[in-house]
Protein backbone atom coordinates (compact mmCIF):
# COMPACT_ATOMS: atom_id res chain seq x y z
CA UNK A 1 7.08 120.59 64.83
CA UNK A 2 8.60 117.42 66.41
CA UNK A 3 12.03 119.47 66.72
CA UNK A 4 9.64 122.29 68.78
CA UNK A 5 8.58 119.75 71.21
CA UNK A 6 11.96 119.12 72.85
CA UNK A 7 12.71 123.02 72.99
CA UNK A 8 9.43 123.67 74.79
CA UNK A 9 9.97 121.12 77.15
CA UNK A 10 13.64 122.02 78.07
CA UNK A 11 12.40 125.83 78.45
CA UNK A 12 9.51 124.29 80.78
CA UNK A 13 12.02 123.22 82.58
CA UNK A 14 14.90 126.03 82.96
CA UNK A 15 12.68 127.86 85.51
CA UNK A 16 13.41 125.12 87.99
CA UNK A 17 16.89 124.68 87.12
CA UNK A 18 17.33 128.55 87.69
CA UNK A 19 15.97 128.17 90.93
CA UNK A 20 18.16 125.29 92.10
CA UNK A 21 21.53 127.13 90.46
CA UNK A 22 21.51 129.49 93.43
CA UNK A 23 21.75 126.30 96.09
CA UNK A 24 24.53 125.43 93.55
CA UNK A 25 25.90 128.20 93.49
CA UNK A 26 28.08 127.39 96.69
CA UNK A 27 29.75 124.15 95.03
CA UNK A 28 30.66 126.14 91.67
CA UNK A 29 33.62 126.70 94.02
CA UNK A 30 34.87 123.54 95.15
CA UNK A 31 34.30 122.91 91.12
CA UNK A 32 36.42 125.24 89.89
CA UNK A 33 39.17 124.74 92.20
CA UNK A 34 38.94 120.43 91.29
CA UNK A 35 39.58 121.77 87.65
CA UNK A 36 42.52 124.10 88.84
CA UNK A 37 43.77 120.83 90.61
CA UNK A 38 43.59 119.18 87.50
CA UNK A 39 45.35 121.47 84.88
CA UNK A 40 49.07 120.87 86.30
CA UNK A 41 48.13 117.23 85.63
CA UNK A 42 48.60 118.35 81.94
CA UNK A 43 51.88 117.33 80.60
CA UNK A 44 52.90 118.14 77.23
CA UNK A 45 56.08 116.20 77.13
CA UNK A 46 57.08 113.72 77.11
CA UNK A 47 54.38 112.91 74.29
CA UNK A 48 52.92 109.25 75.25
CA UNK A 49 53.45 106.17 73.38
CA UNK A 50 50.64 107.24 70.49
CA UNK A 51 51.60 110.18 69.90
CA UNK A 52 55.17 109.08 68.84
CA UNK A 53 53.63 106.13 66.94
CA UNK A 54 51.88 108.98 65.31
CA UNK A 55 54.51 110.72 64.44
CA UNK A 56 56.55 107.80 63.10
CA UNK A 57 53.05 107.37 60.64
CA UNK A 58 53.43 110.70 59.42
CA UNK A 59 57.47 110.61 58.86
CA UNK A 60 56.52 107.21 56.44
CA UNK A 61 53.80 108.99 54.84
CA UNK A 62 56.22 111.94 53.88
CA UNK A 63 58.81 109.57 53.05
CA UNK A 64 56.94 107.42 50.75
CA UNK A 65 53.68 108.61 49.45
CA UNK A 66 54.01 111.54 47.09
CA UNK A 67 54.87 114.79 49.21
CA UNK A 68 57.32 118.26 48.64
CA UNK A 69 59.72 116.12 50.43
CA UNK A 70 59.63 113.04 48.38
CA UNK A 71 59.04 114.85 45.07
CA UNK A 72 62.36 117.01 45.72
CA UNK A 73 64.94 114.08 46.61
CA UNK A 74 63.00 111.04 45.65
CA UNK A 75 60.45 108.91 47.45
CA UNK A 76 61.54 106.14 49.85
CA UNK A 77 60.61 102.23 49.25
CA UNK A 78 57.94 101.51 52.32
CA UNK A 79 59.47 99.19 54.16
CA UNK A 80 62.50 101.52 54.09
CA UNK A 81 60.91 104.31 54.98
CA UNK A 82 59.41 102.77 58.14
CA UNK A 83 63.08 101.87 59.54
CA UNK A 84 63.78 105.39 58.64
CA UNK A 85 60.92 106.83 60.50
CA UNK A 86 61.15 105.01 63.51
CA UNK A 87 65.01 105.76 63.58
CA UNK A 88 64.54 109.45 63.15
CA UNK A 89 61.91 109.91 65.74
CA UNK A 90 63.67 107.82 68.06
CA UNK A 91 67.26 109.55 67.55
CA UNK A 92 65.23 113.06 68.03
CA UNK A 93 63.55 111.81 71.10
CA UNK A 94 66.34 110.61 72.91
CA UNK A 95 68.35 114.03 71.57
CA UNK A 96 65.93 116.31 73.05
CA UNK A 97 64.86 114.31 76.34
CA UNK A 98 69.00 114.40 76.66
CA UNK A 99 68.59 118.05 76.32
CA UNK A 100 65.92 118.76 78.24
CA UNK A 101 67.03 116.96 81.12
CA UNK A 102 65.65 114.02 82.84
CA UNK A 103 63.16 116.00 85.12
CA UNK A 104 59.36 116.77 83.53
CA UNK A 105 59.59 120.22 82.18
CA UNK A 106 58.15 122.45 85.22
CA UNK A 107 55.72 124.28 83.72
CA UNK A 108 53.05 123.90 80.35
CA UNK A 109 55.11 126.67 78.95
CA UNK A 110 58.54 124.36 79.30
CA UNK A 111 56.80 121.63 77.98
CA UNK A 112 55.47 123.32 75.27
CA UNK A 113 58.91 124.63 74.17
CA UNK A 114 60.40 121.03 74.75
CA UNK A 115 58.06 119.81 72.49
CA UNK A 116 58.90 122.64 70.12
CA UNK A 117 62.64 121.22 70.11
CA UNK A 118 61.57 117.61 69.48
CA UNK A 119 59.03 118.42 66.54
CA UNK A 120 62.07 120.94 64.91
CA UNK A 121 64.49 118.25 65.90
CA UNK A 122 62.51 115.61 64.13
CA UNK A 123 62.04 117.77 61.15
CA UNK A 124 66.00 118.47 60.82
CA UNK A 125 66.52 115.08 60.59
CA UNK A 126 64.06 113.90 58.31
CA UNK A 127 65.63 116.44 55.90
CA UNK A 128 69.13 115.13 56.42
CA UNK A 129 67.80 111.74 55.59
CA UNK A 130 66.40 112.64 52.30
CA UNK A 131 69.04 114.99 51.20
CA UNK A 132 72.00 112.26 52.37
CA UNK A 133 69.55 109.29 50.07
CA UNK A 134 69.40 111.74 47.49
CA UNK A 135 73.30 112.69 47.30
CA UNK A 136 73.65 109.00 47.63
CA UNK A 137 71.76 108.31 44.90
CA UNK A 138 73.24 110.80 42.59
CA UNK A 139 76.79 109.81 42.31
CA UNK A 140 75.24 106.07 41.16
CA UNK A 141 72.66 107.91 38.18
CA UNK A 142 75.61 110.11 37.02
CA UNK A 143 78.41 107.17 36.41
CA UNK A 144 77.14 106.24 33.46
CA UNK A 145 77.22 110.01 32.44
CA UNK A 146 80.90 110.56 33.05
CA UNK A 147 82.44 112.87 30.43
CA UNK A 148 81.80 116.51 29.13
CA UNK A 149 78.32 116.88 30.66
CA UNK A 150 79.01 116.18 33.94
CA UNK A 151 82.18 118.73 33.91
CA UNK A 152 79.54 120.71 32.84
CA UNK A 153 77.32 120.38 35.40
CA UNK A 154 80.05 120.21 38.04
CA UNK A 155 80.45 124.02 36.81
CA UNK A 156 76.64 125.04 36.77
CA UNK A 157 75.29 126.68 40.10
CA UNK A 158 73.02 124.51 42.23
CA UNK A 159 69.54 125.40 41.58
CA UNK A 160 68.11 127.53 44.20
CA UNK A 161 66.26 126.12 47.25
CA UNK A 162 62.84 127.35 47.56
């Protein structure tokens, strides 16, 4: 009953504020065309300060914690993978804002395909980091195996990449 009282009251209420939307009616105008004025204000790129700080939190949490990524070539040591990050999403910044050009993108559309470039940019290097650790890595675990198996495995096919 307590939730009714509210209700009632704002319904009470709507007569009046139907009768003052038609003086109002005249600065829904002027409204609309602040709100106009303020869409080209939207800029997509370049992405501020915490969004790339967000981004860098991401790459360390795909890096180290337990992901596709890390369970395919091996997760990174934290402290590692945070050098990493940062390095990747700075290198794929700079590589795209080279790109792009040094003017803002003209449009939301631009910007959104800039943005498009950087995220695909940042992805293609945090695969060449893990695949270049992990070929790293392998020579060092198959010394100790030198001999007939790892002919043998020179031979096999590489498994398939999903």
């Amino acid at each position: 009953m307590a939730e009714d009282a509210p209700s009632a009251g704002a319904e009470g209420s709507q007569p009046a504020a139907a009768e003052g939307a038609s003086a109002s009616a005249a600065p829904a105008a002027p409204a609309a065309k602040a709100a106009e004025a303020l869409l080209p204000s939207l800029s997509i790129w370049p992405p501020s300060q915490r969004t790339r700080d967000a981004v860098v939190r991401r790459l360390v949490q795909t890096l180290a914690a337990p992901s596709v990524l890390s369970q395919r070539y091996g997760a990174v040591p934290e402290a590692e993978a945070e050098r990493a990050a940062a390095a990747v999403e700075a290198e794929a910044y700079a590589a795209v804002s080279e790109s792009s050009g040094a003017a803002a993108p003209a449009s939301v559309e631009d910007g959104i395909e800039v943005l498009q470039a950087y995220s695909k940019e940042v992805s293609r290097r945090l695969l060449d980091l893990a695949k270049s650790r992990a070929a790293a890595a392998a020579p060092t675990a198959a010394v100790p195996a030198e001999g007939g198996a790892s002919e043998a495995e020179a031979a096999a096919p590489a498994p398939a990449e999903e």
